[in-house]
C-alpha atoms as a PDB file:
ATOM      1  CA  UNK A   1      21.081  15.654  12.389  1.00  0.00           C
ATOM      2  CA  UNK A   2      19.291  19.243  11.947  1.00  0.00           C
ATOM      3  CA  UNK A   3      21.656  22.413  12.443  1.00  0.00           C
ATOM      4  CA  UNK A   4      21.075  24.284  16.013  1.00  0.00           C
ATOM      5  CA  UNK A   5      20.165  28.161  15.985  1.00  0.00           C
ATOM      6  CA  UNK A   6      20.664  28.808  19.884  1.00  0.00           C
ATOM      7  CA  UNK A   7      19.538  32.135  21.064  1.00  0.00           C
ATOM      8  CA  UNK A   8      20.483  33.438  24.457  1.00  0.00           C
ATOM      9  CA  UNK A   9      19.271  36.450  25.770  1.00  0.00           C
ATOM     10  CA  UNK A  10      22.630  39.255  26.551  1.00  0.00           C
ATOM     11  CA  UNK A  11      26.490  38.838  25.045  1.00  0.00           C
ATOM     12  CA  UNK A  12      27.890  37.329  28.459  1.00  0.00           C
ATOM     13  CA  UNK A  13      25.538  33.698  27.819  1.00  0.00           C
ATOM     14  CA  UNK A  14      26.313  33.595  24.406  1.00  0.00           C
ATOM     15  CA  UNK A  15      30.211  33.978  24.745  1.00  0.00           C
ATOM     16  CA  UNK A  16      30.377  32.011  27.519  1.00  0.00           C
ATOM     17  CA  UNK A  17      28.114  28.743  25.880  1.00  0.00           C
ATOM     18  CA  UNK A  18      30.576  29.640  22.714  1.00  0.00           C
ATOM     19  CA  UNK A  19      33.501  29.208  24.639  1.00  0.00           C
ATOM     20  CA  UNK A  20      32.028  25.334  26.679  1.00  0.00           C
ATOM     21  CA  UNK A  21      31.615  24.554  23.147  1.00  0.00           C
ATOM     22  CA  UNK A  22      34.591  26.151  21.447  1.00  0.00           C
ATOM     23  CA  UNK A  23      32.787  27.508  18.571  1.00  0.00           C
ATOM     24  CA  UNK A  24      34.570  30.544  17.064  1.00  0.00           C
ATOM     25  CA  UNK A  25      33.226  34.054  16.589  1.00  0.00           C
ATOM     26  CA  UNK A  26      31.202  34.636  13.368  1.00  0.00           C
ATOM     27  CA  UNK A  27      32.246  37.648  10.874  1.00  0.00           C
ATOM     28  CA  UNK A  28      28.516  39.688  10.466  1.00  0.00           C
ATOM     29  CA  UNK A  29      26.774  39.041   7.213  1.00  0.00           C
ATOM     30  CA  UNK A  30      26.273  41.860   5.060  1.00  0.00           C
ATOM     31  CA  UNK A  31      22.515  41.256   5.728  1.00  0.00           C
ATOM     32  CA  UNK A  32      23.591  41.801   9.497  1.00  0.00           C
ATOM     33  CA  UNK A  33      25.418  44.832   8.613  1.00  0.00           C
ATOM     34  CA  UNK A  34      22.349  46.716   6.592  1.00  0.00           C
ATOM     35  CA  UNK A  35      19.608  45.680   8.829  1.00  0.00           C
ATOM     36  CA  UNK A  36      20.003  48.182  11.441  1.00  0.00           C
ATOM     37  CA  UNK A  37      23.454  49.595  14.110  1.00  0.00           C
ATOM     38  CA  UNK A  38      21.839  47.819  16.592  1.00  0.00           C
ATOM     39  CA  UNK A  39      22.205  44.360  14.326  1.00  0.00           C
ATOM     40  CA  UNK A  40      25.468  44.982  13.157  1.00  0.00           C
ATOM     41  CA  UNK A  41      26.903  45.563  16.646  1.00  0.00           C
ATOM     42  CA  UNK A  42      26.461  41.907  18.009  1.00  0.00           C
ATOM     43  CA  UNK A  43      28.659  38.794  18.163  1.00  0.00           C
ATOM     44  CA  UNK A  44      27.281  35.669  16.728  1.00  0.00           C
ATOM     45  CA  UNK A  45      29.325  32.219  17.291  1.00  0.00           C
ATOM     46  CA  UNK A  46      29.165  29.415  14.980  1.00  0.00           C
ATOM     47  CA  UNK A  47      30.887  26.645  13.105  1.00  0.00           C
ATOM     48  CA  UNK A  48      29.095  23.074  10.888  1.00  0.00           C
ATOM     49  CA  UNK A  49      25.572  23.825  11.080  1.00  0.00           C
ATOM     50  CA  UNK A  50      25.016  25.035  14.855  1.00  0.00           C
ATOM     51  CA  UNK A  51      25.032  29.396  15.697  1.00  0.00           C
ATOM     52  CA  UNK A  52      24.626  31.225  19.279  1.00  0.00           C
ATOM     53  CA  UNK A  53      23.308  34.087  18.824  1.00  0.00           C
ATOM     54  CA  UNK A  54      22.098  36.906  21.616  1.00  0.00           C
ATOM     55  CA  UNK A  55      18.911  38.474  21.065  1.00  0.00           C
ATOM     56  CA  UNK A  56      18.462  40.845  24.137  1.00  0.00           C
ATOM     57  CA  UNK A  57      17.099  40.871  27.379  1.00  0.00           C
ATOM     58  CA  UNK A  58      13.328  40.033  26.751  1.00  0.00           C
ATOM     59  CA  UNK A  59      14.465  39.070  23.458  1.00  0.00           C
ATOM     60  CA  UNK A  60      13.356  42.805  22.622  1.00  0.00           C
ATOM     61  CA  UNK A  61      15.983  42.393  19.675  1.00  0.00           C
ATOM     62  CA  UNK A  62      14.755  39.259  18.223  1.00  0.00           C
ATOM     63  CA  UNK A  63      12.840  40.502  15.244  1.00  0.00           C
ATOM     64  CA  UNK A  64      15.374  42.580  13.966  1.00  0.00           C
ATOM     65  CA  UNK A  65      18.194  40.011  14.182  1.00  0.00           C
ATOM     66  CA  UNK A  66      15.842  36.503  13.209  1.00  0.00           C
ATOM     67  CA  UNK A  67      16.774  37.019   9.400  1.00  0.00           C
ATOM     68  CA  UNK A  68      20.639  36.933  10.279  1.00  0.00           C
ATOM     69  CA  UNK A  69      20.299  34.510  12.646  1.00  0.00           C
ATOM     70  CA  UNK A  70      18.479  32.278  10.491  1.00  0.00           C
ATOM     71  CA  UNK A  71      20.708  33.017   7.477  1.00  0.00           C
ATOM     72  CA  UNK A  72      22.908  29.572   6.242  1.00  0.00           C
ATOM     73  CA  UNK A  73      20.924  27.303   8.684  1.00  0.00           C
ATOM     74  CA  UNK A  74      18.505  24.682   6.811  1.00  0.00           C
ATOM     75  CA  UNK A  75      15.436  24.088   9.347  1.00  0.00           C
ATOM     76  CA  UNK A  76      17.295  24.639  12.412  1.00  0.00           C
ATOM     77  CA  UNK A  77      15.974  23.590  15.644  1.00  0.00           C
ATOM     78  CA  UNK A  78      16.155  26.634  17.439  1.00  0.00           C
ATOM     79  CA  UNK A  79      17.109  26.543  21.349  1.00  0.00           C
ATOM     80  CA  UNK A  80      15.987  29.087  23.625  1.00  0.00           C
ATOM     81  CA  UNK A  81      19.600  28.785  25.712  1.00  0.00           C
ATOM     82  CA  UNK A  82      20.761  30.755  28.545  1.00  0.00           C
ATOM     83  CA  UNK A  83      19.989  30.993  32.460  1.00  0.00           C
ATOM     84  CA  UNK A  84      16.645  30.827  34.497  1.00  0.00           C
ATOM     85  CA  UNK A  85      15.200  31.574  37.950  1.00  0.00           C
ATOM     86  CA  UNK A  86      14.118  29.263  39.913  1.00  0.00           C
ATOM     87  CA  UNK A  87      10.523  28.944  41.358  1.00  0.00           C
ATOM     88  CA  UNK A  88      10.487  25.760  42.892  1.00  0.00           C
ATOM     89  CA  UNK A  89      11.794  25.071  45.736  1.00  0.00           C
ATOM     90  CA  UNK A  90      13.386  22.161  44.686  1.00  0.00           C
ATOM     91  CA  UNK A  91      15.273  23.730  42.416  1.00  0.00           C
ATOM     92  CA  UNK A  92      19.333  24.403  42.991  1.00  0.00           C
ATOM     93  CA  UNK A  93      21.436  27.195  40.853  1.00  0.00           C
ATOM     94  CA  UNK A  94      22.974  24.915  38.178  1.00  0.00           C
ATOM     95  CA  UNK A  95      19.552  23.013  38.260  1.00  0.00           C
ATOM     96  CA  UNK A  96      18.342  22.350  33.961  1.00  0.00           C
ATOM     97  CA  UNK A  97      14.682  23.461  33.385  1.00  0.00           C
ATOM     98  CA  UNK A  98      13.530  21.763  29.894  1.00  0.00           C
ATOM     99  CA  UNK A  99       9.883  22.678  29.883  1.00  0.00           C
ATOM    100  CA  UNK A 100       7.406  21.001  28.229  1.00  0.00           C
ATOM    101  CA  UNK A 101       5.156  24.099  28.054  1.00  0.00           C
ATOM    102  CA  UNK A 102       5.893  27.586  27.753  1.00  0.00           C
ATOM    103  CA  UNK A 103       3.507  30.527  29.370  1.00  0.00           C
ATOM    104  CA  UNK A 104       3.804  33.720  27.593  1.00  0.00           C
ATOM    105  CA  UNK A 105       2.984  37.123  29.746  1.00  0.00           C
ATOM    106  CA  UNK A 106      -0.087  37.148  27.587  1.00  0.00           C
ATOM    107  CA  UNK A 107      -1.368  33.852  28.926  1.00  0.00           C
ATOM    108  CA  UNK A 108      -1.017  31.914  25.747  1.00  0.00           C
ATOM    109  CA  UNK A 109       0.467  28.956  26.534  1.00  0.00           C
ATOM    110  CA  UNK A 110       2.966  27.446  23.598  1.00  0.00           C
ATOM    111  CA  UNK A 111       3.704  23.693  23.710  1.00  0.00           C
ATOM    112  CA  UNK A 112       7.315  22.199  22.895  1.00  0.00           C
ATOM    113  CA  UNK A 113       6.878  19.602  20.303  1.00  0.00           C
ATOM    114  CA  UNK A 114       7.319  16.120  21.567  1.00  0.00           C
ATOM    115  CA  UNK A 115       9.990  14.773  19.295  1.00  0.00           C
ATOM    116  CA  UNK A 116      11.772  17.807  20.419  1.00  0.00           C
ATOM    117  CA  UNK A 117      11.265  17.861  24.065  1.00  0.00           C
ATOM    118  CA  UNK A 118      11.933  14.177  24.216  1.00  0.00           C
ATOM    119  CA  UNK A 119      15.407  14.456  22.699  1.00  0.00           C
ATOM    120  CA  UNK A 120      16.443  17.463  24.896  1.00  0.00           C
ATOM    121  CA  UNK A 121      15.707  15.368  27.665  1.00  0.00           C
ATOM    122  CA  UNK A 122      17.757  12.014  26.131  1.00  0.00           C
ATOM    123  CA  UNK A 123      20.670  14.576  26.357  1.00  0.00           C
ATOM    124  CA  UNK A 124      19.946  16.416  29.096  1.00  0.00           C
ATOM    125  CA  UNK A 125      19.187  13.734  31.692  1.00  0.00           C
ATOM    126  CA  UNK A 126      17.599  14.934  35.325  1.00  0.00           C
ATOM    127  CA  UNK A 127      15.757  17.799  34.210  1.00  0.00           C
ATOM    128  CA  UNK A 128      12.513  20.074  35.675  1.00  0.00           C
ATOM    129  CA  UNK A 129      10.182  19.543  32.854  1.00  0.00           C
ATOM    130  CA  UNK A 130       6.806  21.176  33.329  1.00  0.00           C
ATOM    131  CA  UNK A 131       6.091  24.827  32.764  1.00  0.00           C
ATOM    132  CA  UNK A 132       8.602  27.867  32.184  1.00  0.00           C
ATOM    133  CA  UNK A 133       7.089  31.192  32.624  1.00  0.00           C
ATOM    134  CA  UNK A 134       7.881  33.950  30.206  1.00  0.00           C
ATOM    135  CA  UNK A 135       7.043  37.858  32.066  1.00  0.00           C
ATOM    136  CA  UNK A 136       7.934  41.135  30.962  1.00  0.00           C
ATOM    137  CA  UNK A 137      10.003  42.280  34.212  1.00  0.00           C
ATOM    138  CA  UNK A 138      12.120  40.869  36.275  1.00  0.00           C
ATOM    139  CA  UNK A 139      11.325  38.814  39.421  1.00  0.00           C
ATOM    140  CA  UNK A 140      13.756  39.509  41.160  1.00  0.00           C
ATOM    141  CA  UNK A 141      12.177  38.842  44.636  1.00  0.00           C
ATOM    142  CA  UNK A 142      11.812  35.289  46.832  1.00  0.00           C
ATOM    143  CA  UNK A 143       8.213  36.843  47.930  1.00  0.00           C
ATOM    144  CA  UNK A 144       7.252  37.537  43.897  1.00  0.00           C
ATOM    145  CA  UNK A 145       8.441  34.216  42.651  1.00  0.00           C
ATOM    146  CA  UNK A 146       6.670  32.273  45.567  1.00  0.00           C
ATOM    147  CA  UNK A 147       3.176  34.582  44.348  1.00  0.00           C
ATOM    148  CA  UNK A 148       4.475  33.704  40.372  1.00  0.00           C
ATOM    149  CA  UNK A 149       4.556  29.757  41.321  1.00  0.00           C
ATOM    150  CA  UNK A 150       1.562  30.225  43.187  1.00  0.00           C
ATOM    151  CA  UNK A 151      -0.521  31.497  39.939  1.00  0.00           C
ATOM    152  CA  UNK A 152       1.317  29.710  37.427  1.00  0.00           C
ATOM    153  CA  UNK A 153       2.351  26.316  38.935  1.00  0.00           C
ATOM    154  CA  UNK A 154       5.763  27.182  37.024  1.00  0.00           C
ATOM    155  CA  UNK A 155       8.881  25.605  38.142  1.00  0.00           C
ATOM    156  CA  UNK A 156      10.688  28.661  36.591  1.00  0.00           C
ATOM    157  CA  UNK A 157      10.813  32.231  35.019  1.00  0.00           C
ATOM    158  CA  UNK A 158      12.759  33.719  32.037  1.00  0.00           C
ATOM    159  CA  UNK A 159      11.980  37.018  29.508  1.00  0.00           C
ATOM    160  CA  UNK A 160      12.731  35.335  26.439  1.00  0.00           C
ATOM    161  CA  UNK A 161      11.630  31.928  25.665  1.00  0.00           C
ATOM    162  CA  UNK A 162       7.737  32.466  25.239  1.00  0.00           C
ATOM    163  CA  UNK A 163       8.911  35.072  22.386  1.00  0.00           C
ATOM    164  CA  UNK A 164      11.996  32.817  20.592  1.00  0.00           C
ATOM    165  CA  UNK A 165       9.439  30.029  20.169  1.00  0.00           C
ATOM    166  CA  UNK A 166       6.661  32.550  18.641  1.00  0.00           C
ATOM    167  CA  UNK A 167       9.206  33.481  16.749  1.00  0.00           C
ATOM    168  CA  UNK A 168      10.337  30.197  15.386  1.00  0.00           C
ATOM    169  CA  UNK A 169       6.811  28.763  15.187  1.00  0.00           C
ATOM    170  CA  UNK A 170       6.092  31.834  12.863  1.00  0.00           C
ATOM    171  CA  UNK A 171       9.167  30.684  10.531  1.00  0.00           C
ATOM    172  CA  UNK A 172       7.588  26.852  10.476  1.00  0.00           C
ATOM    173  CA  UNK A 173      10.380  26.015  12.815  1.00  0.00           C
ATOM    174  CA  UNK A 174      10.488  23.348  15.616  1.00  0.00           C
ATOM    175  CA  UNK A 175      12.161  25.134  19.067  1.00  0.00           C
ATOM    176  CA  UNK A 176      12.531  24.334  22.240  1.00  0.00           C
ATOM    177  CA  UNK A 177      14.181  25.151  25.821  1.00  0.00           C
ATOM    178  CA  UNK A 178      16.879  24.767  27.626  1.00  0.00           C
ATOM    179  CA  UNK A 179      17.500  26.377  30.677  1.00  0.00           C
ATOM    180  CA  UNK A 180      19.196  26.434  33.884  1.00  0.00           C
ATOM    181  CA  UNK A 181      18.658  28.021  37.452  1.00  0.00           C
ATOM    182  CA  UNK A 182      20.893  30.986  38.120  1.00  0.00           C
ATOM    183  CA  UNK A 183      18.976  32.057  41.533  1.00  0.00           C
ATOM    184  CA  UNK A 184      16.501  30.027  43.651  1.00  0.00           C
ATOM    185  CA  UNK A 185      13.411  30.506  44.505  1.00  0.00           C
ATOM    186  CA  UNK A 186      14.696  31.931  47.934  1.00  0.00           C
ATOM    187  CA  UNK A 187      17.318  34.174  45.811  1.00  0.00           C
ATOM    188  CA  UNK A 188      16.807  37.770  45.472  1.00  0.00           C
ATOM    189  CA  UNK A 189      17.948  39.260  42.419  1.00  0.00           C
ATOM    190  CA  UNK A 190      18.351  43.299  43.935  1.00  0.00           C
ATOM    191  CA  UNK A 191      16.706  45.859  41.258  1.00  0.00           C
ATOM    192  CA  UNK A 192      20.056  47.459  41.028  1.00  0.00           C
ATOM    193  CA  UNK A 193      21.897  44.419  39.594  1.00  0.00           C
ATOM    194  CA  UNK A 194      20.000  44.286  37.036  1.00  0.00           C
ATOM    195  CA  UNK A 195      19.387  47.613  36.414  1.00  0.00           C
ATOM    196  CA  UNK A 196      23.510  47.307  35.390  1.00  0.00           C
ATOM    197  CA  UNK A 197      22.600  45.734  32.261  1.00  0.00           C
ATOM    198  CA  UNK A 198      21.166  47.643  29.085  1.00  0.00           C
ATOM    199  CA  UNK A 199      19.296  45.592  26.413  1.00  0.00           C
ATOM    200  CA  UNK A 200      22.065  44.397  24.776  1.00  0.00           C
ATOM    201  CA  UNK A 201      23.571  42.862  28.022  1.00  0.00           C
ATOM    202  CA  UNK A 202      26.690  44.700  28.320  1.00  0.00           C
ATOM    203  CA  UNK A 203      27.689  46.579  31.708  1.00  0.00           C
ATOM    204  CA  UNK A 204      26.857  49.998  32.319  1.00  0.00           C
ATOM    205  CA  UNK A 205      30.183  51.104  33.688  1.00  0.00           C
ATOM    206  CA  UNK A 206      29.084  54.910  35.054  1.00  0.00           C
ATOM    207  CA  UNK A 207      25.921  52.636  36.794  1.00  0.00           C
ATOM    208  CA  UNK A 208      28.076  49.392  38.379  1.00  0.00           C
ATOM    209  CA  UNK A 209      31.008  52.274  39.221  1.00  0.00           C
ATOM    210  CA  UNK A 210      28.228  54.395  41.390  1.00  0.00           C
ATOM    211  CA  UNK A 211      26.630  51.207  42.762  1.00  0.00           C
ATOM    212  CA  UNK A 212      29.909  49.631  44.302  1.00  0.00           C
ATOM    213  CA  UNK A 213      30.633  53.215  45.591  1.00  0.00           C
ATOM    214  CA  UNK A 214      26.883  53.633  47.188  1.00  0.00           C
ATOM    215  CA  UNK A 215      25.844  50.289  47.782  1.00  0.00           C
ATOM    216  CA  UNK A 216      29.028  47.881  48.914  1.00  0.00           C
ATOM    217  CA  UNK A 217      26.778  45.540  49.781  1.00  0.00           C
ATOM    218  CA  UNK A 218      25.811  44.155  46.887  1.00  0.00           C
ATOM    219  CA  UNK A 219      29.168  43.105  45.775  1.00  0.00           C
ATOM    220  CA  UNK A 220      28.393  39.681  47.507  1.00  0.00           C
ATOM    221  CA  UNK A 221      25.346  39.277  46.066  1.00  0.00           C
ATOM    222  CA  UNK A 222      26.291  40.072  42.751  1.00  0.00           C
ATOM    223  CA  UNK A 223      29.385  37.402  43.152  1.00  0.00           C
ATOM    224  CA  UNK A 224      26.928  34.851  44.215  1.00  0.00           C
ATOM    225  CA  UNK A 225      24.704  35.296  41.423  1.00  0.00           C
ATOM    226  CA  UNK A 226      27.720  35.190  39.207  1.00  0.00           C
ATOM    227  CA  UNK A 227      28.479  31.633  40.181  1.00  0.00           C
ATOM    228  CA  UNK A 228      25.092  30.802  40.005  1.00  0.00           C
ATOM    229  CA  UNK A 229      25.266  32.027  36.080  1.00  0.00           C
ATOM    230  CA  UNK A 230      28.180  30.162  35.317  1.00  0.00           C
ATOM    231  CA  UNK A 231      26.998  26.665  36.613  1.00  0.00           C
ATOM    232  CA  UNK A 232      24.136  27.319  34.987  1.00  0.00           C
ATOM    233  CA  UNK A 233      25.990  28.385  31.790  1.00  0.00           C
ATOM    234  CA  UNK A 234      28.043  24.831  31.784  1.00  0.00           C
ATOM    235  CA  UNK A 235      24.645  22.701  32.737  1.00  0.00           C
ATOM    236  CA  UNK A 236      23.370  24.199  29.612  1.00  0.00           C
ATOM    237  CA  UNK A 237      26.188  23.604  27.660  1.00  0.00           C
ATOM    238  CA  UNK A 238      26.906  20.259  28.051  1.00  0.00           C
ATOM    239  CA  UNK A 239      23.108  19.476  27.046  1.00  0.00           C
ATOM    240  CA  UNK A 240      24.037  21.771  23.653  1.00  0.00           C
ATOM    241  CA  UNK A 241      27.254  19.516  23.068  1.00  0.00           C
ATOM    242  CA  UNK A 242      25.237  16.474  22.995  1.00  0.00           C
ATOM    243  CA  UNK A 243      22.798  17.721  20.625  1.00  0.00           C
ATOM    244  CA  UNK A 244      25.358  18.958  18.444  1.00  0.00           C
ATOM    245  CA  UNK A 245      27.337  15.635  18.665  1.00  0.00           C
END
């Protein structure tokens, strides 16, 4: 059985997939530690062959932390892990998206290998298997995912999977996807939520402290889409567990 390299996008995925699959926290390797601050600062979880690792939203830290990542693992499969939004219809929070095709926001379409896809989906069971979309932003809007699934015939949108299999592609790496919905199609993700975040994923306090202040009214909201995240979170997980197993 190959080793796993799952990358997540923030912190919270990759702590809370650690903890489904009670793998313990990595120390950094030095290579981690002279790269760059930014490199040494995050949390990596491992333990016989498989590693979660965060790589920020939009993956905008991948290249500096794929070395470290890679580091120990002999031809990992790499899993682009964490939560999705939804853009069919059909599609429920908690709902696992294992694409068979991945659109990248520069059009280039990159294809899951079939060896690949077919075993993520002999572990993962019901599953929407089509086309994940990859953009830059957010959509964070029911009326900009319906115009997204309109143009792409996606069933769902992420920021980081079109980049973490570039990535691993580039390394002569297999990777693939496995996703679930956090918000529907007919979910609004409110600018401000996510506006909470910084790359790395952790919580800008001064921000979320001003917001519930100003703007009570997203408390529900941001409750909701915090179940959402963590039934997605433990779809995803038990799909890893049976890989790893």
């Amino acid at each position: 059985m190959s080793s796993l390299l799952i990358l997540t996008a923030v912190a919270l995925e990759a702590a809370g997939l650690a903890r489904e699959l009670e793998l313990p926290a990595e120390p950094a390797p030095p290579s981690r530690a002279a790269s760059s601050p930014r490199s040494s600062s995050y949390r990596s979880y491992g333990r016989a062959g498989v590693r979660i690792a965060p790589v920020g939203l939009g993956a905008g830290l991948l290249s500096e932390r794929w070395a470290a990542c890679r580091e120990g693992l002999d031809a990992p499969l790499v899993i682009s892990a964490g939560v999705c939004g939804g853009l069919d219809a059909r599609l429920a929070p908690g709902d696992l998206v294992a694409p068979a095709r991945v659109l990248a926001p520069d059009g280039e379409t990159l294809t899951v290998p079939a060896a690949a896809h077919a075993r993520v989906l002999a572990a993962a069971g019901p599953a929407a298997t089509g086309t994940l979309v990859t953009t830059r932003a957010l959509v964070g809007t029911p009326a900009a995912k319906a115009a997204l699934r309109s143009a792409t015939g996606a069933a769902a949108v992420d920021m980081e999977s079109a980049a973490i299999l570039a990535a691993a592609r580039a390394d002569g790496l297999e990777a693939v996807v496995i996703r679930a919905v956090s918000d529907g199609a007919g979910a609004a993700v409110p600018a401000e939520l996510a506006a909470l975040l910084d790359l790395e994923g952790r919580l800008r306090g001064g921000r979320a402290l001003l917001l519930a202040l100003t703007r009570p009214q997203t408390l529900p909201r941001a409750l909701e889409l915090r179940r959402g995240s963590r039934r997605a979170l433990a779809a995803v997980a038990r799909v890893l567990a049976a890989l790893r197993d």
